[in-house]
C-alpha atoms as a PDB file:
ATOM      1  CA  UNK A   1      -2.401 -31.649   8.733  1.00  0.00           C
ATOM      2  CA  UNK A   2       0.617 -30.488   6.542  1.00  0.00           C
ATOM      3  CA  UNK A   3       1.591 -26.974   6.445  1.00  0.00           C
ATOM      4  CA  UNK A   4       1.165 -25.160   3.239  1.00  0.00           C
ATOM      5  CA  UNK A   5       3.436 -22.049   3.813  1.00  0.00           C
ATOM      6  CA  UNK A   6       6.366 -22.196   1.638  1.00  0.00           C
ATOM      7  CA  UNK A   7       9.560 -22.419   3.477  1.00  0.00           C
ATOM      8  CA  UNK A   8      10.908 -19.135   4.450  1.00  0.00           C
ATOM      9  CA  UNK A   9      14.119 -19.277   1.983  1.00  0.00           C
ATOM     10  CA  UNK A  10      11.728 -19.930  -0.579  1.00  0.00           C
ATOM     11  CA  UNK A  11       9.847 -16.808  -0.019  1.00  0.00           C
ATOM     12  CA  UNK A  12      12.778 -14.823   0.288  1.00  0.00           C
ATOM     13  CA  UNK A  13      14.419 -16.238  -3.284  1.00  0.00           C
ATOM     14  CA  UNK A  14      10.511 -15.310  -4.799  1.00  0.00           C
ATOM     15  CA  UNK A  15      10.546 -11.765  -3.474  1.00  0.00           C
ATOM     16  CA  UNK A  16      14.194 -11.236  -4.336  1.00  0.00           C
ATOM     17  CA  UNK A  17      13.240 -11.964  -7.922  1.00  0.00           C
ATOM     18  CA  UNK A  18       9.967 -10.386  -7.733  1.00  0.00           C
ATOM     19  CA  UNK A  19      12.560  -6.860  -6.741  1.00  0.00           C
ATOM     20  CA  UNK A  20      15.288  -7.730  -9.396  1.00  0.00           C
ATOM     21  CA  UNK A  21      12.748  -8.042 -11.690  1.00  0.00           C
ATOM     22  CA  UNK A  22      10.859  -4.546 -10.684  1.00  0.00           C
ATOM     23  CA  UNK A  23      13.866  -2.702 -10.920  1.00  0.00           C
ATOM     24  CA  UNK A  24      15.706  -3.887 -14.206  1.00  0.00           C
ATOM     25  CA  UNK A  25      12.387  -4.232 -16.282  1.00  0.00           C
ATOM     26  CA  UNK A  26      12.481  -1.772 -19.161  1.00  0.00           C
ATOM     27  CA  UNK A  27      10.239  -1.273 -22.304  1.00  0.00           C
ATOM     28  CA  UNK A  28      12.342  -1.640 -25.184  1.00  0.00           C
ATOM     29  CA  UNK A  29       9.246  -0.989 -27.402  1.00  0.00           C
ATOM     30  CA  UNK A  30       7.635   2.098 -26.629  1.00  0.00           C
ATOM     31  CA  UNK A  31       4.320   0.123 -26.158  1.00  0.00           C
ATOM     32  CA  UNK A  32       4.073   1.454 -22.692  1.00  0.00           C
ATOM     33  CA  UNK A  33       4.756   5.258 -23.135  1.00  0.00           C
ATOM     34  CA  UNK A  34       1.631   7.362 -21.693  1.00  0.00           C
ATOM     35  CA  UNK A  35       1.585  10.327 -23.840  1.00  0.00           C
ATOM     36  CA  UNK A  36      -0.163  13.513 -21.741  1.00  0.00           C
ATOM     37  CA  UNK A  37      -1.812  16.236 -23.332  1.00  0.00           C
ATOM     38  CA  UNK A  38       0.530  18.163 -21.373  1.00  0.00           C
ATOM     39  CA  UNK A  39       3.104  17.038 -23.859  1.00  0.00           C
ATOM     40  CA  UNK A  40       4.991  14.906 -20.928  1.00  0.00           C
ATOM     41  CA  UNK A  41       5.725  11.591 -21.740  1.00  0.00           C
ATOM     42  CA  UNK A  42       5.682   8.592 -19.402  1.00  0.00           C
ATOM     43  CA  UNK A  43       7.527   5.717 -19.051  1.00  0.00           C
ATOM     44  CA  UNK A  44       4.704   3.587 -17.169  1.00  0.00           C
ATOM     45  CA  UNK A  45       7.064   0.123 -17.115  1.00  0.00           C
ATOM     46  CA  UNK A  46      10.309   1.237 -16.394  1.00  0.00           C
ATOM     47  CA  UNK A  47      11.674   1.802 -13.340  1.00  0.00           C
ATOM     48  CA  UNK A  48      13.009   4.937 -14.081  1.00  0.00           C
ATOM     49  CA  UNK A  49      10.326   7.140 -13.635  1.00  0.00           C
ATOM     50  CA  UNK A  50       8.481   8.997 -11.001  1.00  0.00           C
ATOM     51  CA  UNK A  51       4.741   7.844 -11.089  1.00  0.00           C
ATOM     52  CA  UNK A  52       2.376   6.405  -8.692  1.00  0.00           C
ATOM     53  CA  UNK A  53       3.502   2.844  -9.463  1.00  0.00           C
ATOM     54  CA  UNK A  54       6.676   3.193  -8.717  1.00  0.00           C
ATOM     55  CA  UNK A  55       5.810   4.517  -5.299  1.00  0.00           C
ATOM     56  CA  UNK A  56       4.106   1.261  -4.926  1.00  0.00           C
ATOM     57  CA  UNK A  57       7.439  -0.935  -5.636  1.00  0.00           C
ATOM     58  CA  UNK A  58       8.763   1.415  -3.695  1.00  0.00           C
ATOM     59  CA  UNK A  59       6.753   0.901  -0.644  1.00  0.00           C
ATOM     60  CA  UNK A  60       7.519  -2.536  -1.132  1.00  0.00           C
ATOM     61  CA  UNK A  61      11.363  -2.713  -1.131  1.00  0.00           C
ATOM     62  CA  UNK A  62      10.754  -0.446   1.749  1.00  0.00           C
ATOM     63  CA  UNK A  63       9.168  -2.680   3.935  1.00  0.00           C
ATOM     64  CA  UNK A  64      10.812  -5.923   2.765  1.00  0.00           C
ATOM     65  CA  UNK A  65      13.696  -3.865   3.751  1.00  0.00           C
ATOM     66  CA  UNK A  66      12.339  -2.996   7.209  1.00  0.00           C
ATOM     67  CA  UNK A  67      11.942  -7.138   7.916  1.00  0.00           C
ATOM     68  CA  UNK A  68      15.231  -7.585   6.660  1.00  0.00           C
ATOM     69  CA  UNK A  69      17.968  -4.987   7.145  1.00  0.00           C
ATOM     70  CA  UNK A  70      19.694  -5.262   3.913  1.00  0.00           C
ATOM     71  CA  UNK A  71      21.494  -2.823   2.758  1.00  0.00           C
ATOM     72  CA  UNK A  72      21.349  -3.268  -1.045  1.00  0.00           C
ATOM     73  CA  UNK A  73      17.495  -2.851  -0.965  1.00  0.00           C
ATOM     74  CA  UNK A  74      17.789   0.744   1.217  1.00  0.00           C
ATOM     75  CA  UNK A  75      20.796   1.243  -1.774  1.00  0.00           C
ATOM     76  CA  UNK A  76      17.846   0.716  -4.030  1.00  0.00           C
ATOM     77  CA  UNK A  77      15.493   2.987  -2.596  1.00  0.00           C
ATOM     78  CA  UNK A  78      18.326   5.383  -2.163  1.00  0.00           C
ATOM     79  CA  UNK A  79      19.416   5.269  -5.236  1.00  0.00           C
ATOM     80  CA  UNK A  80      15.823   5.710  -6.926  1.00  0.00           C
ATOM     81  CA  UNK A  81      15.517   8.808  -5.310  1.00  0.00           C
ATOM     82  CA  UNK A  82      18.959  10.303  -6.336  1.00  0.00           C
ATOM     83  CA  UNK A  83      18.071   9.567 -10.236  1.00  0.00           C
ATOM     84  CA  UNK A  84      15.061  10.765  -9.684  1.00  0.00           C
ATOM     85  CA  UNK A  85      15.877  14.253  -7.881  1.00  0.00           C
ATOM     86  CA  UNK A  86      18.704  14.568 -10.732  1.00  0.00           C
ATOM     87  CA  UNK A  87      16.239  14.716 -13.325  1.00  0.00           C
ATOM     88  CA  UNK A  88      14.102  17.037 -11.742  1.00  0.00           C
ATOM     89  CA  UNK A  89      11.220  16.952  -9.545  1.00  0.00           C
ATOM     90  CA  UNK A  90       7.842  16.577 -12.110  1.00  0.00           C
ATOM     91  CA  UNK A  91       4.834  19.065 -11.367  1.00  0.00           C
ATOM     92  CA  UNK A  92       2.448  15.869 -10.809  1.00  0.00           C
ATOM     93  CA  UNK A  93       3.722  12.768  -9.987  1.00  0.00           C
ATOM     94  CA  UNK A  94       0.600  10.639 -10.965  1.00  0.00           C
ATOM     95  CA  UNK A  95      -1.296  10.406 -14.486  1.00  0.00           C
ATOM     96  CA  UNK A  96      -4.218   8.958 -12.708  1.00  0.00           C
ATOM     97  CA  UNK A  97      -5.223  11.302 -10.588  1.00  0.00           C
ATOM     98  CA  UNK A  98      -5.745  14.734 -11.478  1.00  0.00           C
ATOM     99  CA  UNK A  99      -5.147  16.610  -8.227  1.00  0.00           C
ATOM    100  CA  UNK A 100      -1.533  16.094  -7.784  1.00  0.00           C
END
């Protein structure tokens, strides 16, 4: 019986799109704003924010990072964080749940 698993260099090529894309994607639109009745407004595509989602692609450059050492992903991560901290830390850092 034939293997289905891709090869391994194609899995790598799909997740290093799958990060390039996560990190460069931007809403040129508005459409995706969350406005809060707090007055806060939320970027919920970008990359450049600090909500729950991004803590997911987060999590994920994280660990693809732990199976492969590469530096430019921890320079990602890194980097997240140092916009992030720059702009300030927000009082909740998720929309969806209303305890944090």
């Amino acid at each position: 019986m034939a293997s289905t698993r891709p090869p391994a260099p194609e899995v790598h090529s799909a997740v290093n799109l799958l990060i390039d894309n996560l990190v460069n994607i931007k809403d040129e639109t508005g459409k995706f704003l969350l406005h809060l009745p707090d007055g806060r407004i939320i970027d919920t595509k970008s990359w450049h924010g600090w909500e729950w989602t991004h803590g997911i692609g987060l999590y994920g450059v994280w660990k693809y990072y732990e199976l492969t050492g590469e530096a430019r992903l921890l320079q990602t991560i890194e980097d997240w964080f140092a916009a992030r901290f720059a702009e300030g830390v927000q009082p909740k850092t998720s929309t969806r749940w209303p305890c944090s």
